[in-house]
N, C-alpha and C. Protein backbone atom coordinates (compact mmCIF):
# COMPACT_ATOMS: atom_id res chain seq x y z
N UNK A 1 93.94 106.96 95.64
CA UNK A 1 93.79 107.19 97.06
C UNK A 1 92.32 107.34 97.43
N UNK A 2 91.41 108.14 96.70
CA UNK A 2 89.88 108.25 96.66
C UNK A 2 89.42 106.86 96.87
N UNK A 3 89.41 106.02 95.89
CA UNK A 3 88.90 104.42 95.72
C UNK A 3 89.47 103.89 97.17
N UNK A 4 90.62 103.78 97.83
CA UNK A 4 91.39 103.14 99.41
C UNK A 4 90.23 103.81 100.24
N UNK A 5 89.54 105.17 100.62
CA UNK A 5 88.99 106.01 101.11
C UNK A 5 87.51 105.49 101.09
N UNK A 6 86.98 105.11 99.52
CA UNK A 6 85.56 104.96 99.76
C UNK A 6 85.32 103.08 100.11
N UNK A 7 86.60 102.26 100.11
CA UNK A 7 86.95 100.67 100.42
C UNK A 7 86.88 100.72 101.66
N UNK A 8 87.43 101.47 102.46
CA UNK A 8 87.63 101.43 103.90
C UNK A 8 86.39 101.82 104.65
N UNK A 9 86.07 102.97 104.08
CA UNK A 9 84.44 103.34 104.62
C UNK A 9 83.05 101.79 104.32
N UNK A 10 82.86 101.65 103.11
CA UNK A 10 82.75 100.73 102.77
C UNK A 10 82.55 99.10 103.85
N UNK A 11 84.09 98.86 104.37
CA UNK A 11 84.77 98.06 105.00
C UNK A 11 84.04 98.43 106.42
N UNK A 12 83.90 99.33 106.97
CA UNK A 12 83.40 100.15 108.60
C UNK A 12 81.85 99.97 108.33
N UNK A 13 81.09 100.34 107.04
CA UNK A 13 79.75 100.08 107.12
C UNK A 13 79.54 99.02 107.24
N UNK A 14 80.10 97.74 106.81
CA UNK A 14 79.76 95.80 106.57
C UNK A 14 79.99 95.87 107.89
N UNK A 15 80.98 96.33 108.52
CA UNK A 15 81.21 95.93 110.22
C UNK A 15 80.10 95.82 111.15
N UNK A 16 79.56 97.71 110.78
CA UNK A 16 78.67 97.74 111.61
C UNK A 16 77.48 97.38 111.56
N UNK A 17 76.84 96.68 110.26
CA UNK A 17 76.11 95.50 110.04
C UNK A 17 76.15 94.67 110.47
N UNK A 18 77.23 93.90 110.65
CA UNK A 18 77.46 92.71 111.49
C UNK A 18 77.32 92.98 112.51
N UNK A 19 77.71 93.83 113.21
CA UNK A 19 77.76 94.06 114.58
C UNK A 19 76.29 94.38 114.68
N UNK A 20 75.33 94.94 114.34
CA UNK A 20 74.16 94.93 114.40
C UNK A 20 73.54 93.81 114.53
N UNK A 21 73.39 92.80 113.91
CA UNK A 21 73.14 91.77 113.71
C UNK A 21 73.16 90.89 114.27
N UNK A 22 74.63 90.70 115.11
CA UNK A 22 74.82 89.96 116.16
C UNK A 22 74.44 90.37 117.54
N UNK A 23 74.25 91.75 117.72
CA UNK A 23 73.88 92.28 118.91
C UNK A 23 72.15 91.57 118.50
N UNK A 24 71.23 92.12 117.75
CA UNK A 24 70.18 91.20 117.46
C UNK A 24 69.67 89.86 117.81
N UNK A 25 71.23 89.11 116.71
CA UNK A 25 70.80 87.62 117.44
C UNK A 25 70.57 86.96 118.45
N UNK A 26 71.85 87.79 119.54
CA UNK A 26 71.75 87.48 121.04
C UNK A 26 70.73 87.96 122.03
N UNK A 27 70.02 89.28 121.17
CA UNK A 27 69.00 89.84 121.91
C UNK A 27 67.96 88.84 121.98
N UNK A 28 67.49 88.13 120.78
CA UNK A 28 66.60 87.36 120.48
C UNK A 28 66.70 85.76 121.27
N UNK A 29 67.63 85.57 121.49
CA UNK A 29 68.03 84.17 121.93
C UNK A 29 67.18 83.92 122.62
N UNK A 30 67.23 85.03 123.86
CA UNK A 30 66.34 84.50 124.86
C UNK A 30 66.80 85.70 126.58
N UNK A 31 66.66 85.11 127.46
CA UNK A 31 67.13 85.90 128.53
C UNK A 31 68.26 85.22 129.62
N UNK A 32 69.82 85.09 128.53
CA UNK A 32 70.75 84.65 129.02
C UNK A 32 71.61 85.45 129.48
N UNK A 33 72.37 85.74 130.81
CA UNK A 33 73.33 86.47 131.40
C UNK A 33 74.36 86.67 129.89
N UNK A 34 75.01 85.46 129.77
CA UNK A 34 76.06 85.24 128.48
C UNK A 34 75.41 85.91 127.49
N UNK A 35 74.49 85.91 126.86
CA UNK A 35 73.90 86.62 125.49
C UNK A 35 73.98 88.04 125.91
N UNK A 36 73.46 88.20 127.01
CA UNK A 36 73.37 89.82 127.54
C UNK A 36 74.20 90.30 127.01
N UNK A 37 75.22 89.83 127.60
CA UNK A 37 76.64 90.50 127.83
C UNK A 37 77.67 90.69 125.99
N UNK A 38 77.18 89.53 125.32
CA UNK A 38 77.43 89.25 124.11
C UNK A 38 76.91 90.63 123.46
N UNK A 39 75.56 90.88 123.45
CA UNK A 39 75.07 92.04 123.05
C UNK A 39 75.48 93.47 123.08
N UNK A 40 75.89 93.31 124.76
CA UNK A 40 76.46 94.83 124.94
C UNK A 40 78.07 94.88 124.45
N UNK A 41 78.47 93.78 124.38
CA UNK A 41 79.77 93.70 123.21
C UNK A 41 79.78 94.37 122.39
N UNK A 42 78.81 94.01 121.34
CA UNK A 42 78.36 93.77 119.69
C UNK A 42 77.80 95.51 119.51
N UNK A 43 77.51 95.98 120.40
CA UNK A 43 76.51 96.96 120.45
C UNK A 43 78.04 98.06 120.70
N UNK A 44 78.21 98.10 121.80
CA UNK A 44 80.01 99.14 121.95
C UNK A 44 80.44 98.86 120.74
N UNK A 45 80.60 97.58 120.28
CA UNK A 45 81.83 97.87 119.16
C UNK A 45 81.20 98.32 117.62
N UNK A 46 79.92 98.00 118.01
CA UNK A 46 79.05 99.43 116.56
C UNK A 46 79.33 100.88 116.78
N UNK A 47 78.84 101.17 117.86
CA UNK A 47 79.35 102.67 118.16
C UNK A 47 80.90 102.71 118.09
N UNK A 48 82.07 102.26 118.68
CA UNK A 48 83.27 102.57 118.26
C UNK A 48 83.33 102.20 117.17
N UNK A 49 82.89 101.87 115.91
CA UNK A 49 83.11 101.64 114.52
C UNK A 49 82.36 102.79 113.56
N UNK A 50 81.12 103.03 114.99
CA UNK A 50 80.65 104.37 114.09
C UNK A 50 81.74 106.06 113.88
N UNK A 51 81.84 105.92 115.48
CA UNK A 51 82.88 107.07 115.31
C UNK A 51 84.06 107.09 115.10
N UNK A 52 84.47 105.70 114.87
CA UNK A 52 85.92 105.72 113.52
C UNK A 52 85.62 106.05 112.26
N UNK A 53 84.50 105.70 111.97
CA UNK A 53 83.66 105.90 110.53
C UNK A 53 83.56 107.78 110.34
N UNK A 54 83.38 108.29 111.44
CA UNK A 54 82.77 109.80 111.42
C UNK A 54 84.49 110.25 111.20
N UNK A 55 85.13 110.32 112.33
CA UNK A 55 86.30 110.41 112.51
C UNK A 55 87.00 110.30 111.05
N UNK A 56 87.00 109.19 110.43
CA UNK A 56 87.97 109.29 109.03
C UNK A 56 87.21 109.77 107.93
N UNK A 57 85.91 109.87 108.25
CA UNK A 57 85.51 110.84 107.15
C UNK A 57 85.99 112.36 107.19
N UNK A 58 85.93 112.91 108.60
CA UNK A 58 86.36 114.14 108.81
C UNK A 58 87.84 114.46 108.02
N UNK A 59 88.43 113.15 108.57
CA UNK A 59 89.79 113.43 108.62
C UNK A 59 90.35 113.62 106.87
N UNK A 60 89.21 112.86 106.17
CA UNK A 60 89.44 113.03 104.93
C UNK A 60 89.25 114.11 104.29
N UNK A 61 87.90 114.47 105.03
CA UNK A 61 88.04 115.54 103.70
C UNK A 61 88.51 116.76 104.60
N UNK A 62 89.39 116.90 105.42
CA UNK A 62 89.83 118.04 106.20
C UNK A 62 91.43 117.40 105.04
N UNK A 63 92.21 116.57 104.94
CA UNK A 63 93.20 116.45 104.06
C UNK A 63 93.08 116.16 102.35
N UNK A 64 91.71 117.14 102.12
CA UNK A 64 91.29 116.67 100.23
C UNK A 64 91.21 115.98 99.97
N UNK A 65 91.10 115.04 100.50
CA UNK A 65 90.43 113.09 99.86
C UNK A 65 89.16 113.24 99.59
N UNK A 66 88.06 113.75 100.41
CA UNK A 66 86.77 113.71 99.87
C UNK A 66 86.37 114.98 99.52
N UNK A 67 85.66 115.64 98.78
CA UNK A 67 84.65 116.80 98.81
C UNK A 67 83.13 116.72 98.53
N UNK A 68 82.61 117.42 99.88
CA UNK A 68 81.18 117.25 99.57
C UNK A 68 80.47 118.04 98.77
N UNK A 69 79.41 117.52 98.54
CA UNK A 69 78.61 118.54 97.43
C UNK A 69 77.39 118.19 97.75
N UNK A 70 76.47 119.64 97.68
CA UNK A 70 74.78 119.97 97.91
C UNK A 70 74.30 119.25 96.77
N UNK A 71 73.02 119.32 97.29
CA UNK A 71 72.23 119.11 96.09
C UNK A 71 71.90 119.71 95.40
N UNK A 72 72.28 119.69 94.15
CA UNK A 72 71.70 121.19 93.28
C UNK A 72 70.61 121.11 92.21
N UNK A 73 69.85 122.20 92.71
CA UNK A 73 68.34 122.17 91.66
C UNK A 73 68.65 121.76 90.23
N UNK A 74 67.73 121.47 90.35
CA UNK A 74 67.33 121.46 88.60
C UNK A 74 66.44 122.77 88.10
């Protein structure tokens, strides 16, 4: 269940790469109404992918799937 947990997170970070990326490309194109709008697409659906990303991390380790840990001296 751990390994499904760190695939899916995983899966939400490549997204929001892409979605970065493409918000980018269209930024760069040039100064098209259509690209604009392409952008502010690409750009919402990073942020709703971010806070699904926050969201199921919470949700995990609030149900013992994940536990965090400090950094501990040496």
């Amino acid at each position: 269940m751990q390994s499904l947990v760190h695939l899916v997170v995983l899966l939400i970070l490549l997204g929001i790469l892409i979605s970065l990326g493409s918000a980018l490309y269209h930024l760069t194109r040039g100064p098209s109404d259509a690209d604009s709008s392409k952008m502010v697409r690409a750009l919402a659906i990073r942020v709703g992918l971010s806070l699904a990303l926050f969201f199921l991390l919470m949700l995990a380790w609030y149900a013992g799937l994940i536990q965090p840990h400090g950094l501990q001296p040496r």
